[in-house]
C-alpha atoms as a PDB file:
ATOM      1  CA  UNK A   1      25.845  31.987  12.857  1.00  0.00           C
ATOM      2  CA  UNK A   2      22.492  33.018  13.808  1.00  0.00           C
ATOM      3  CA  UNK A   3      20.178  35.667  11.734  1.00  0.00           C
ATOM      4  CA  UNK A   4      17.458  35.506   9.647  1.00  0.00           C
ATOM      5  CA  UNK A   5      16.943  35.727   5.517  1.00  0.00           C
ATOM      6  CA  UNK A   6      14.758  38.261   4.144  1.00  0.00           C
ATOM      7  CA  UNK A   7      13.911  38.629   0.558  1.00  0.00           C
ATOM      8  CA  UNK A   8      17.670  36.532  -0.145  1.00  0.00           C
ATOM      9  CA  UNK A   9      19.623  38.771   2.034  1.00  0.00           C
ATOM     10  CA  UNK A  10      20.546  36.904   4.754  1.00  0.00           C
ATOM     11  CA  UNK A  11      21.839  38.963   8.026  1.00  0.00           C
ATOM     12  CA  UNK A  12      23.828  37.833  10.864  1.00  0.00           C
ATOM     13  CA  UNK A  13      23.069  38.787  14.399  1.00  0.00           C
ATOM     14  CA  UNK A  14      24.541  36.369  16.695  1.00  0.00           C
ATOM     15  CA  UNK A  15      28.039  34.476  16.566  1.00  0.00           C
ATOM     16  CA  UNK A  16      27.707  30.749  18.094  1.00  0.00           C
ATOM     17  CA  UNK A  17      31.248  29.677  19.388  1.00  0.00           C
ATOM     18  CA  UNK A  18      31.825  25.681  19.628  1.00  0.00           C
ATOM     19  CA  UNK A  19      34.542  23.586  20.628  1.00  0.00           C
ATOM     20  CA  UNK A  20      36.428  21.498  18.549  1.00  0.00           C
ATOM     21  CA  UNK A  21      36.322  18.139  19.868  1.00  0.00           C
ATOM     22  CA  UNK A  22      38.842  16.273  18.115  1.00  0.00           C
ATOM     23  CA  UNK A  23      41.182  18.889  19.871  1.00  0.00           C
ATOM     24  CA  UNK A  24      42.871  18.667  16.234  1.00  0.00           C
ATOM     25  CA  UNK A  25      44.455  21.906  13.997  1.00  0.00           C
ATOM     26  CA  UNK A  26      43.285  20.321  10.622  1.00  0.00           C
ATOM     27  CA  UNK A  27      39.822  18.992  11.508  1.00  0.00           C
ATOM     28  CA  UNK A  28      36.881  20.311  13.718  1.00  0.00           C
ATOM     29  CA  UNK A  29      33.743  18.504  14.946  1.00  0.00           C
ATOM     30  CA  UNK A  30      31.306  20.039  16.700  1.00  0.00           C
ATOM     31  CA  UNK A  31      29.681  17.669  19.411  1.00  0.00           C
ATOM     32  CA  UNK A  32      25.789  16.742  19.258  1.00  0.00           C
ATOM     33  CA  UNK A  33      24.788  18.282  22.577  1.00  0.00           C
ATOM     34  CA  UNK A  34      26.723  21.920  21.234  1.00  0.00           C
ATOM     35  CA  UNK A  35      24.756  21.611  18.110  1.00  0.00           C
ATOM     36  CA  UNK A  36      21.490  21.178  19.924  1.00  0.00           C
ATOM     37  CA  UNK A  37      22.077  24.090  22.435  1.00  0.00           C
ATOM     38  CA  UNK A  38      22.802  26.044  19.042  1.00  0.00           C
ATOM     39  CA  UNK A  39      19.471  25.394  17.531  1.00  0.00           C
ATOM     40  CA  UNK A  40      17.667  25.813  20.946  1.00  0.00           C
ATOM     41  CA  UNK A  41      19.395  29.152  21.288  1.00  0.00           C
ATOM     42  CA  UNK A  42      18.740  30.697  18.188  1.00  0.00           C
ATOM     43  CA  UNK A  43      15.364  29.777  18.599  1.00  0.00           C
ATOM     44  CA  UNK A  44      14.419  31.465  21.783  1.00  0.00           C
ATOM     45  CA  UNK A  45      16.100  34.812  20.056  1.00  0.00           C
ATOM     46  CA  UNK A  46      13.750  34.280  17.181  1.00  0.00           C
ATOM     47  CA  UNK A  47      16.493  33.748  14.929  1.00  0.00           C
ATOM     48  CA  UNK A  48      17.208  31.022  12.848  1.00  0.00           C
ATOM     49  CA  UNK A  49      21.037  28.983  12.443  1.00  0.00           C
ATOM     50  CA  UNK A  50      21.676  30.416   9.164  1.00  0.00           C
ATOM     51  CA  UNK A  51      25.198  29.617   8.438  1.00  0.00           C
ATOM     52  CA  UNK A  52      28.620  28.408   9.422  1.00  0.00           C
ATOM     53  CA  UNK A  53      32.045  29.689   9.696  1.00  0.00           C
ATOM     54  CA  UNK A  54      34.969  28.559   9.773  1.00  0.00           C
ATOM     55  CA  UNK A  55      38.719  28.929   8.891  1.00  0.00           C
ATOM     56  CA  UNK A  56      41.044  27.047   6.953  1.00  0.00           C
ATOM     57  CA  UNK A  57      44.940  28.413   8.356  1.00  0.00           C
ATOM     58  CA  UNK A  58      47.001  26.893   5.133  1.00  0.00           C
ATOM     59  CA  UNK A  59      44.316  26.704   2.639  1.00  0.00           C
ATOM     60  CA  UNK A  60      42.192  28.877  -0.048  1.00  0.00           C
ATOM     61  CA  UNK A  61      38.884  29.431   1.564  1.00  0.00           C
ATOM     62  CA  UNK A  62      37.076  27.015  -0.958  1.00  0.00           C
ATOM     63  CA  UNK A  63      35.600  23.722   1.172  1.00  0.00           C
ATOM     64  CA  UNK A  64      37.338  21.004   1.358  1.00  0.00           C
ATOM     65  CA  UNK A  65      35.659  17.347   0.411  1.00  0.00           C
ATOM     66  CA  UNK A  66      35.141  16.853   4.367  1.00  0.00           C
ATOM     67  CA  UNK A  67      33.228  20.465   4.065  1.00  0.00           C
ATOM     68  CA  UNK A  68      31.342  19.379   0.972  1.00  0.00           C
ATOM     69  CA  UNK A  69      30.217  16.016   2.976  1.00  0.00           C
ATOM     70  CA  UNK A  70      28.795  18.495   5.434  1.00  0.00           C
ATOM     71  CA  UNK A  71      27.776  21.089   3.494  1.00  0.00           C
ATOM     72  CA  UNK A  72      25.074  18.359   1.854  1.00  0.00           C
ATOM     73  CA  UNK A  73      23.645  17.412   5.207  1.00  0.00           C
ATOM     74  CA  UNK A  74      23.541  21.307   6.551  1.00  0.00           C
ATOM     75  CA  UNK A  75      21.733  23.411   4.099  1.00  0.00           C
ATOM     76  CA  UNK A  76      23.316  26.547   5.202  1.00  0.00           C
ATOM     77  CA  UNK A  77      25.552  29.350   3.759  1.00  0.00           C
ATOM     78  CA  UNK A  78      29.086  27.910   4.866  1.00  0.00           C
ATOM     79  CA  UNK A  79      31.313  31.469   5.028  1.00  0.00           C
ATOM     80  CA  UNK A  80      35.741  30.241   5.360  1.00  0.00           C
ATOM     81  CA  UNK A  81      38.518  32.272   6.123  1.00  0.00           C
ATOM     82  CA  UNK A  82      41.938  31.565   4.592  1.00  0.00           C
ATOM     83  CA  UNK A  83      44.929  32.710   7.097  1.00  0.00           C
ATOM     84  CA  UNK A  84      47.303  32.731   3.855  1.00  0.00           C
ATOM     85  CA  UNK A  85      44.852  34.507   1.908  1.00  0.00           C
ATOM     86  CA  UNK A  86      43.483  36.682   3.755  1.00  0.00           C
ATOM     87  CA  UNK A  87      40.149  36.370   2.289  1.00  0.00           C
ATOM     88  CA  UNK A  88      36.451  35.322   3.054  1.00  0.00           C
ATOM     89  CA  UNK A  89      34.283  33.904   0.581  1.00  0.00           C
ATOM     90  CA  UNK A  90      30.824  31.684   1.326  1.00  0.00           C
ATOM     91  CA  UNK A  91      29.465  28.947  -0.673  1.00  0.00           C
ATOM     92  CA  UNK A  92      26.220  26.458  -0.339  1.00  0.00           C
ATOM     93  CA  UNK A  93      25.509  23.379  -1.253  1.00  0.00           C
ATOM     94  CA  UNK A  94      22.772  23.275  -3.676  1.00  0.00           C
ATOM     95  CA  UNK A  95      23.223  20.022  -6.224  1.00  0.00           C
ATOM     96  CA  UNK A  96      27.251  21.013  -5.776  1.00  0.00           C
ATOM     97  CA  UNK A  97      29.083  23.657  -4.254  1.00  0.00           C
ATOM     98  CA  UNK A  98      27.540  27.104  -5.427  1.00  0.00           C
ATOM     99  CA  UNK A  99      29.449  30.400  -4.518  1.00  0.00           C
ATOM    100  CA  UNK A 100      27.649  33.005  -2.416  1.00  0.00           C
ATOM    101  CA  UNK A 101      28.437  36.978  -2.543  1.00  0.00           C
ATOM    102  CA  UNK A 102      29.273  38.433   1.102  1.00  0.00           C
ATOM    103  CA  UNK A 103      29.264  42.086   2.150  1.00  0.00           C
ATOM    104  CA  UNK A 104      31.126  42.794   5.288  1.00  0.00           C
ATOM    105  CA  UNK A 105      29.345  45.543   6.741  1.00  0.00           C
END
């Protein structure tokens, strides 16, 4: 997700789409050359990557330990969907997993 953060609000203005290349309905990877486009994109719109999303189909939307792992090396508010719960809710990782509020405007 691309936006920017002003006074701790952050704002999302662009949606990044990647491929999953394990090709795989319980994990996702995101190649190298996908993530660098990413950052190269959202830096010639003057925006900065400020988050993640993703989904998790049979799952709360809390991250998982694979999500934590990643969470530590990609200091960004991580926003999941859970398919059985209908539900978003966005954490980051700050010393652990801390929750972060969302308003769906």
């Amino acid at each position: 997700m691309f936006g920017n953060n002003v006074n701790d609000t952050i704002t999302i203005r662009e949606i990044f789409l990647t491929e999953n290349i394990e090709k795989s309905p319980v994990n996702f990877t995101i190649s190298n050359e996908e993530l660098i486009t990413a950052y190269s994109q959202a830096e010639e719109m003057n925006l900065e990557v400020i988050g993640i999303f993703h989904s998790h189909p049979d799952s709360v939307p809390y991250p998982s330990s694979t999500d934590e792992k990643y969470m530590e090396i990609n200091p960004v508010t991580w926003v999941i969907f859970s398919n059985t719960h209908d539900e978003f809710k966005a954490y980051i990782y700050n010393s652990g997993i801390v929750p972060v509020p969302v308003k769906i405007m």
